[in-house]
PDB file of N, CA and C in Angstrom:
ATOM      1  N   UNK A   1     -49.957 -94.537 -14.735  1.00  0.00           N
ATOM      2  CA  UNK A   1     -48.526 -94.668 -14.707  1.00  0.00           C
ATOM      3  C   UNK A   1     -47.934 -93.650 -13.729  1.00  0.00           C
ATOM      4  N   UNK A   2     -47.414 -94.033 -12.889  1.00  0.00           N
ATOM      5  CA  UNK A   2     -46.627 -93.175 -11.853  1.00  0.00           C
ATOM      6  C   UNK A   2     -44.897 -93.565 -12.022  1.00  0.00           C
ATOM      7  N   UNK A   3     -44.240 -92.299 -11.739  1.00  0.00           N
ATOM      8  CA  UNK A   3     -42.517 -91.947 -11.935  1.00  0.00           C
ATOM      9  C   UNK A   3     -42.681 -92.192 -10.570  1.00  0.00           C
ATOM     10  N   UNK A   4     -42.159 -93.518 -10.116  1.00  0.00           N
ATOM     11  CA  UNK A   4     -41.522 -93.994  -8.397  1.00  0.00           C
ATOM     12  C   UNK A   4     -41.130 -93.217  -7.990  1.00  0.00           C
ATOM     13  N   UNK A   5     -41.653 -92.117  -6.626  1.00  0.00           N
ATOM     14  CA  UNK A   5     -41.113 -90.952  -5.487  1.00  0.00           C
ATOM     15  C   UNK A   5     -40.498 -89.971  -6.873  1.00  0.00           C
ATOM     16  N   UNK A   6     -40.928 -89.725  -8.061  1.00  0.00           N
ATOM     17  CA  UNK A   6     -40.305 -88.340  -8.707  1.00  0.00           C
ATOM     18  C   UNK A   6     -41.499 -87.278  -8.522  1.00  0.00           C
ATOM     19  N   UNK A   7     -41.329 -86.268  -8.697  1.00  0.00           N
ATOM     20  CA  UNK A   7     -42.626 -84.605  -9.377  1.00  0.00           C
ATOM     21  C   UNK A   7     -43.028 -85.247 -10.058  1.00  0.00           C
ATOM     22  N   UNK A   8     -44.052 -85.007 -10.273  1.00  0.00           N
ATOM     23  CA  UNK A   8     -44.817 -85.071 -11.665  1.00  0.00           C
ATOM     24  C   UNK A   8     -43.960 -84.739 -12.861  1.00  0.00           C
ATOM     25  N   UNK A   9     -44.232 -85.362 -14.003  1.00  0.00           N
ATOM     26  CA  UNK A   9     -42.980 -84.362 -15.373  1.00  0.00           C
ATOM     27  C   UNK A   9     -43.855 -83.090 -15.821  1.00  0.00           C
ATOM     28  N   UNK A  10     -43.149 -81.377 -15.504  1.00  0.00           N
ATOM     29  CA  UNK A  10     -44.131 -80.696 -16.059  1.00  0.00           C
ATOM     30  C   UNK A  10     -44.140 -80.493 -17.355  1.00  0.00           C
ATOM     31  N   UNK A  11     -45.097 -80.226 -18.405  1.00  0.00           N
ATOM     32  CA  UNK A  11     -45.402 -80.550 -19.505  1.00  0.00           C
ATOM     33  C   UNK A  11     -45.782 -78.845 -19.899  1.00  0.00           C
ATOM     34  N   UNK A  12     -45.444 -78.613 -21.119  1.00  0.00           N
ATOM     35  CA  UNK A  12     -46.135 -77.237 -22.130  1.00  0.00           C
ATOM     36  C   UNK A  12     -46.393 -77.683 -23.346  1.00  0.00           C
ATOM     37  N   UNK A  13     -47.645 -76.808 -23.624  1.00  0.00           N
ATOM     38  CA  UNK A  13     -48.027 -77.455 -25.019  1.00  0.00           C
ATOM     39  C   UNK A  13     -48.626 -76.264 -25.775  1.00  0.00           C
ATOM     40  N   UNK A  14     -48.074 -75.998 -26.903  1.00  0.00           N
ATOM     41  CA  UNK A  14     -48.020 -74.938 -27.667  1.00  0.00           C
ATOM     42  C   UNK A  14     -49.235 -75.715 -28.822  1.00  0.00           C
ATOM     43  N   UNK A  15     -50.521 -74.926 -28.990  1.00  0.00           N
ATOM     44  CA  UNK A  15     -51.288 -75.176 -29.740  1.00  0.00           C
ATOM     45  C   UNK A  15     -52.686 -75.969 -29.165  1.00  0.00           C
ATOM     46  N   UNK A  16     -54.288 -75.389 -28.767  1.00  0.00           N
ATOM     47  CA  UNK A  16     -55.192 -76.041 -28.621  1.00  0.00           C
ATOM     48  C   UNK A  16     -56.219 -76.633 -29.114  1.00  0.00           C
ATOM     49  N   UNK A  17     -55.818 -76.572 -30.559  1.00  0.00           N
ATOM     50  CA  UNK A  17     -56.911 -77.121 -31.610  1.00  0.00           C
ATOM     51  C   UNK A  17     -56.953 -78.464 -31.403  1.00  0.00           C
ATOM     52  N   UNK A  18     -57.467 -79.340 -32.631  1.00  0.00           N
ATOM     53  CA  UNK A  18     -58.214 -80.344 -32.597  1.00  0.00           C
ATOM     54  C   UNK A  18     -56.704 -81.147 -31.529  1.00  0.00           C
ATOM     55  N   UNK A  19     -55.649 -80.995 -32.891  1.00  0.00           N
ATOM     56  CA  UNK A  19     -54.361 -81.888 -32.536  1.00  0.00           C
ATOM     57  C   UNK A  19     -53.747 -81.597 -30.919  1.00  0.00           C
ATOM     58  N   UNK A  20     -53.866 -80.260 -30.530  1.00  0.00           N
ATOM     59  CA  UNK A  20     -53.262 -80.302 -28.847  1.00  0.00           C
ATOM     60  C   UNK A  20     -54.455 -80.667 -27.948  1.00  0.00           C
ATOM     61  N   UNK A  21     -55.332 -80.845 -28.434  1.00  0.00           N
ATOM     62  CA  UNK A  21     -56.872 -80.982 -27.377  1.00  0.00           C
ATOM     63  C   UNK A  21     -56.497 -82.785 -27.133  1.00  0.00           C
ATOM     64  N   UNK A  22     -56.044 -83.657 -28.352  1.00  0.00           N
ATOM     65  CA  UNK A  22     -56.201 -84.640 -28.391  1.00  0.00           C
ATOM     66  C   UNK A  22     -54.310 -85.438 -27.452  1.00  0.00           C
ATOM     67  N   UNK A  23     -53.410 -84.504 -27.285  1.00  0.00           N
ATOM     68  CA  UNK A  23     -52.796 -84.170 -26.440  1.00  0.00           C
ATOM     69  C   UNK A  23     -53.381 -84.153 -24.921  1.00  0.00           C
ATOM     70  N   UNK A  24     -53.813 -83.461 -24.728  1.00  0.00           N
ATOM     71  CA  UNK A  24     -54.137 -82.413 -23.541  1.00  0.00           C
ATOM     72  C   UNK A  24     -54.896 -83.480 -22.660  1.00  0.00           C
ATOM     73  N   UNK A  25     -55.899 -84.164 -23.774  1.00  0.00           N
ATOM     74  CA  UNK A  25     -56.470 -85.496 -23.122  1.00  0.00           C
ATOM     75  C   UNK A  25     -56.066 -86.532 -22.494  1.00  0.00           C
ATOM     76  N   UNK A  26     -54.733 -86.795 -22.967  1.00  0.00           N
ATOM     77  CA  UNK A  26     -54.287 -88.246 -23.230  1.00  0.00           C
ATOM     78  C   UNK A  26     -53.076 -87.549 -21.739  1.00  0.00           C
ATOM     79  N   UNK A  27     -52.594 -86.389 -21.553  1.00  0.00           N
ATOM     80  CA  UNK A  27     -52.000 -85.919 -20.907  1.00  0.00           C
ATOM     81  C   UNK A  27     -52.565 -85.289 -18.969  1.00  0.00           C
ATOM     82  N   UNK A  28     -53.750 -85.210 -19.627  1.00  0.00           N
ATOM     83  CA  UNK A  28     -54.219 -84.475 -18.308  1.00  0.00           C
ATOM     84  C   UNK A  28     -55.322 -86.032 -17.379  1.00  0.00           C
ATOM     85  N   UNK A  29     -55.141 -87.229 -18.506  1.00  0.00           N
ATOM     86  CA  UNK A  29     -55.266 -88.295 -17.882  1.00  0.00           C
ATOM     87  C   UNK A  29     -54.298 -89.176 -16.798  1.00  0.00           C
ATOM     88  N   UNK A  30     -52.831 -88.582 -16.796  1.00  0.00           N
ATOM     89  CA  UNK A  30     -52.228 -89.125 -16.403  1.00  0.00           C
ATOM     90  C   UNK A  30     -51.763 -88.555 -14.971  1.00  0.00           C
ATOM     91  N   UNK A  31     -50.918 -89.340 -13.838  1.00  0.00           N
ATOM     92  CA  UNK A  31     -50.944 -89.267 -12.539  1.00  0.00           C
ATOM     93  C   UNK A  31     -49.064 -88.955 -12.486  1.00  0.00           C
ATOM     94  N   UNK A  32     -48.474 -89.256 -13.370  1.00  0.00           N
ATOM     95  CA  UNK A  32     -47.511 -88.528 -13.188  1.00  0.00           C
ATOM     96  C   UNK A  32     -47.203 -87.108 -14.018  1.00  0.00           C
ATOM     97  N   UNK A  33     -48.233 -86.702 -14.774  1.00  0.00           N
ATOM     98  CA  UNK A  33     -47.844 -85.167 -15.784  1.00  0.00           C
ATOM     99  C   UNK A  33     -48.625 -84.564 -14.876  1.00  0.00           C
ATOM    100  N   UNK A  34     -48.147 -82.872 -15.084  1.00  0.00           N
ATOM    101  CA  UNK A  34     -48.939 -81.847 -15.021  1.00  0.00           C
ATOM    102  C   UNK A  34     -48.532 -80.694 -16.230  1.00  0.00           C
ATOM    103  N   UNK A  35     -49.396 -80.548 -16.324  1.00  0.00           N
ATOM    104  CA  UNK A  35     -49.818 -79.864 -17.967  1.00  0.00           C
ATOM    105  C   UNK A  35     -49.064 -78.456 -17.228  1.00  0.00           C
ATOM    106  N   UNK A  36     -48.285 -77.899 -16.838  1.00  0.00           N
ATOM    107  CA  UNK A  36     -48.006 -76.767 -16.849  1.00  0.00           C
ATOM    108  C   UNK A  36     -48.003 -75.113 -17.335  1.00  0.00           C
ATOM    109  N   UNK A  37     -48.283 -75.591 -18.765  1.00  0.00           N
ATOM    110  CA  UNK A  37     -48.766 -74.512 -19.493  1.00  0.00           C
ATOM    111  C   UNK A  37     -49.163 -74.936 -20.925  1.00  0.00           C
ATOM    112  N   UNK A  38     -49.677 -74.122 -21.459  1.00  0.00           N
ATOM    113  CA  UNK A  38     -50.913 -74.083 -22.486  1.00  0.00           C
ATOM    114  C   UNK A  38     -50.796 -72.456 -23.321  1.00  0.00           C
ATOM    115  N   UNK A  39     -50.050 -72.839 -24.636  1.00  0.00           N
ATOM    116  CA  UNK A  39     -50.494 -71.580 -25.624  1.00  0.00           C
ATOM    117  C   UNK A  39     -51.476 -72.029 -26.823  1.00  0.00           C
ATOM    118  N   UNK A  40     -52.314 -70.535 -27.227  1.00  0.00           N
ATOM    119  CA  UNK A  40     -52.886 -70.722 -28.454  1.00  0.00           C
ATOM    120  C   UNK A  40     -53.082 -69.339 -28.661  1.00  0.00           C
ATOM    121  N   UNK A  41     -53.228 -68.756 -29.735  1.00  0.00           N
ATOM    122  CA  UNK A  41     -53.891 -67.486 -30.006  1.00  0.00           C
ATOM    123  C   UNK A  41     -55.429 -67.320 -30.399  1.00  0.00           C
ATOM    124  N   UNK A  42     -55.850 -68.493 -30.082  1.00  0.00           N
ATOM    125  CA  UNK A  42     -57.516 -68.500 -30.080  1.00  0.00           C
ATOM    126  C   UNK A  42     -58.118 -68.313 -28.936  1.00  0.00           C
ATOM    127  N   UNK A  43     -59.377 -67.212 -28.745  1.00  0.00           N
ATOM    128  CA  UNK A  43     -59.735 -66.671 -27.067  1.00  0.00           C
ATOM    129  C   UNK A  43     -60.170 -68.423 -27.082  1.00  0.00           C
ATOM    130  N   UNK A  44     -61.240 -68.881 -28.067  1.00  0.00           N
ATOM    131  CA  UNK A  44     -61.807 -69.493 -27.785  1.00  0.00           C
ATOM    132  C   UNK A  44     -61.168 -70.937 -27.140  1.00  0.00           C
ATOM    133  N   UNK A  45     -59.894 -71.458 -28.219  1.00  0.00           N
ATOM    134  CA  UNK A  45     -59.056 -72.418 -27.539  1.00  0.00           C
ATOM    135  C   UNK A  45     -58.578 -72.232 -25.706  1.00  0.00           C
ATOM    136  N   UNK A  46     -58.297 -71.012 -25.431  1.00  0.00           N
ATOM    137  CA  UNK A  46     -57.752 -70.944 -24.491  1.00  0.00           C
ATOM    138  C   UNK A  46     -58.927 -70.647 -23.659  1.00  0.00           C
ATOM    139  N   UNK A  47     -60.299 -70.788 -23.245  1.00  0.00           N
ATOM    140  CA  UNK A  47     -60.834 -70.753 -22.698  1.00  0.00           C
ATOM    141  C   UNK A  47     -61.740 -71.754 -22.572  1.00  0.00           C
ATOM    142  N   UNK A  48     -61.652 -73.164 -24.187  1.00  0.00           N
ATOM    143  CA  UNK A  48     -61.817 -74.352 -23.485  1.00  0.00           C
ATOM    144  C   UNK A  48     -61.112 -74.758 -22.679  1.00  0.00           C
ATOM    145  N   UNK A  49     -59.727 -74.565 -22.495  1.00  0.00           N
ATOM    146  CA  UNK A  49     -58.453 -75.394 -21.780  1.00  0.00           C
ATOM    147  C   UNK A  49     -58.470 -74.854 -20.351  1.00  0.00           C
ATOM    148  N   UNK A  50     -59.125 -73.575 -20.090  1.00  0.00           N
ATOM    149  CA  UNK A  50     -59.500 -73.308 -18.846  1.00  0.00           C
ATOM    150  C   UNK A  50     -60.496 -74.208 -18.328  1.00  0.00           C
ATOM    151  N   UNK A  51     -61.561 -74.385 -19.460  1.00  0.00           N
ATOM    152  CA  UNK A  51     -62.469 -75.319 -18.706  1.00  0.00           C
ATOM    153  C   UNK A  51     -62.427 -76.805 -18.409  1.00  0.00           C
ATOM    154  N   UNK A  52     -61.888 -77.055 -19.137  1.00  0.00           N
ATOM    155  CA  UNK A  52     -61.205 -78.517 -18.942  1.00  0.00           C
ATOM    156  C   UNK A  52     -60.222 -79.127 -18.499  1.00  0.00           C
ATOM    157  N   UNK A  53     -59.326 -78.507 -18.551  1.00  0.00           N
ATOM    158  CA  UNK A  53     -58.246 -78.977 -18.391  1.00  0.00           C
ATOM    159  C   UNK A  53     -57.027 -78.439 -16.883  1.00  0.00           C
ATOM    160  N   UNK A  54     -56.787 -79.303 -16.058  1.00  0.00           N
ATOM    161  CA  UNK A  54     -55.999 -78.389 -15.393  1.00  0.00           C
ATOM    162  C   UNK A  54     -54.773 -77.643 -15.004  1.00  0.00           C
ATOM    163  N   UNK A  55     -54.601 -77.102 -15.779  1.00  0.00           N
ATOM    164  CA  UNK A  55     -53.263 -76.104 -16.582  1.00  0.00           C
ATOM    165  C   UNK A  55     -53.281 -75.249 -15.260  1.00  0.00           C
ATOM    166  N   UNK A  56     -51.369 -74.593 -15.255  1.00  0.00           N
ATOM    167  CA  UNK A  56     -51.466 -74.248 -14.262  1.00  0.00           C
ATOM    168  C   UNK A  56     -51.566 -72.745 -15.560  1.00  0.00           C
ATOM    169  N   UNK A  57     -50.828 -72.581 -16.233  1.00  0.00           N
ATOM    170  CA  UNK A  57     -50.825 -71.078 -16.946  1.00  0.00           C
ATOM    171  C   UNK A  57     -51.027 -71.088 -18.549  1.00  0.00           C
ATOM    172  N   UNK A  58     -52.225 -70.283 -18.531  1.00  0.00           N
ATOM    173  CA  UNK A  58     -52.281 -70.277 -20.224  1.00  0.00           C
ATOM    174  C   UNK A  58     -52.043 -69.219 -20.868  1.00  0.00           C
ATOM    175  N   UNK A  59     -51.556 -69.229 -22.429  1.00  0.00           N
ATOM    176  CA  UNK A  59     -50.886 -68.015 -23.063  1.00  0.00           C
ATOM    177  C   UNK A  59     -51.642 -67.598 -24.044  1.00  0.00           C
ATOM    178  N   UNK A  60     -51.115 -66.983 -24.971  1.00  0.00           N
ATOM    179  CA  UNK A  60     -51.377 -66.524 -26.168  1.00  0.00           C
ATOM    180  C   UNK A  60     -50.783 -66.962 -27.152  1.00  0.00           C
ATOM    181  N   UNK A  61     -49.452 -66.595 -27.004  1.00  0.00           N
ATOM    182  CA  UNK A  61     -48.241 -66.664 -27.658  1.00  0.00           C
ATOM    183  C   UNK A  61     -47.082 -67.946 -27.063  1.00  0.00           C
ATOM    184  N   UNK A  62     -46.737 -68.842 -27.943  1.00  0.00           N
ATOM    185  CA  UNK A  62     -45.642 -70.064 -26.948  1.00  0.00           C
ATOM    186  C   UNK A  62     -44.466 -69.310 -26.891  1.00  0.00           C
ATOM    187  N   UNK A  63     -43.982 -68.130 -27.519  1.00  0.00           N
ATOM    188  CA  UNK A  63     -42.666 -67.856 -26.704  1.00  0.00           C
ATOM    189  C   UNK A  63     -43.212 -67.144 -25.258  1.00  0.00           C
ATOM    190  N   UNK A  64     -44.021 -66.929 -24.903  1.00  0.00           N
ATOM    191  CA  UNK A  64     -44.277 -66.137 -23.777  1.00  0.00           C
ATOM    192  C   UNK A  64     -44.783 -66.840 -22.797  1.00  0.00           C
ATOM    193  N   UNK A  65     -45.433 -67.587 -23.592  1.00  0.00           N
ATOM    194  CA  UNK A  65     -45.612 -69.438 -22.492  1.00  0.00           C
ATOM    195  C   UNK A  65     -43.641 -69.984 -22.085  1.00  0.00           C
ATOM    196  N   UNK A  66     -42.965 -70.357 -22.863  1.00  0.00           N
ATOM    197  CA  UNK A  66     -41.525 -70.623 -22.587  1.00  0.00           C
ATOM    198  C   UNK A  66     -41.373 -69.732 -21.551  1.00  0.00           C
ATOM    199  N   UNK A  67     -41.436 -68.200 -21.493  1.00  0.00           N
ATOM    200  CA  UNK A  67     -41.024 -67.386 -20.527  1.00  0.00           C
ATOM    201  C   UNK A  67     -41.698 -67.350 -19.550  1.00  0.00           C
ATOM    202  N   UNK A  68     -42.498 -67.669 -19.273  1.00  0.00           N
ATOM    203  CA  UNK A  68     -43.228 -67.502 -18.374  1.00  0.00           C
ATOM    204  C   UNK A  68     -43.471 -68.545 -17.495  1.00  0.00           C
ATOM    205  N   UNK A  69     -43.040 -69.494 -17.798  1.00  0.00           N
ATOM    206  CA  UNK A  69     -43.005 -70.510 -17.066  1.00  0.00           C
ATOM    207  C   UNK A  69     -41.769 -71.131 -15.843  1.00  0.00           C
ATOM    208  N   UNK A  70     -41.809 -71.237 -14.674  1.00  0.00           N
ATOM    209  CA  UNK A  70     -40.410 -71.069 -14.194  1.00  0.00           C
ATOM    210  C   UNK A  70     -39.721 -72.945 -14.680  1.00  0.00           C
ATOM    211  N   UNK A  71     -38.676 -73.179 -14.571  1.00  0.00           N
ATOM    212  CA  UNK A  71     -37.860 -74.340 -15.067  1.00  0.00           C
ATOM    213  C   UNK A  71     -38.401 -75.520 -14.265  1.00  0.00           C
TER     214      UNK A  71
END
């Protein structure tokens, strides 16, 4: 699915367990999203989502993902 001549829509997603992984999938399949950012407070979550997924910034914390992200 492509947005006719728009950006991509950028996307944040707070949480990488089972339920944002199954997100992240269905999201990082697509040709008009880009996953923009990615929180979890698990090393381990956030270092599958490095490996998989292509996020431009990952967090710890989602208020610091919100901030950190420019608009």
């Amino acid at each position: 699915m492509t947005r006719a001549g728009r950006d991509p829509l950028r996307i944040l997603v707070a949480g990488a367990g089972w339920f944002g992984r199954e997100h992240l999938d269905r999201l990082a399949a697509r040709d008009d999203v880009r996953i923009a950012g990615v929180s979890d407070p698990s090393t381990a979550a956030r270092d599958h989502v490095r490996a998989r997924y292509p996020v431009e910034h990952v967090f710890t914390d989602a208020l610091d993902m919100l901030d950190g992200t420019a608009a």
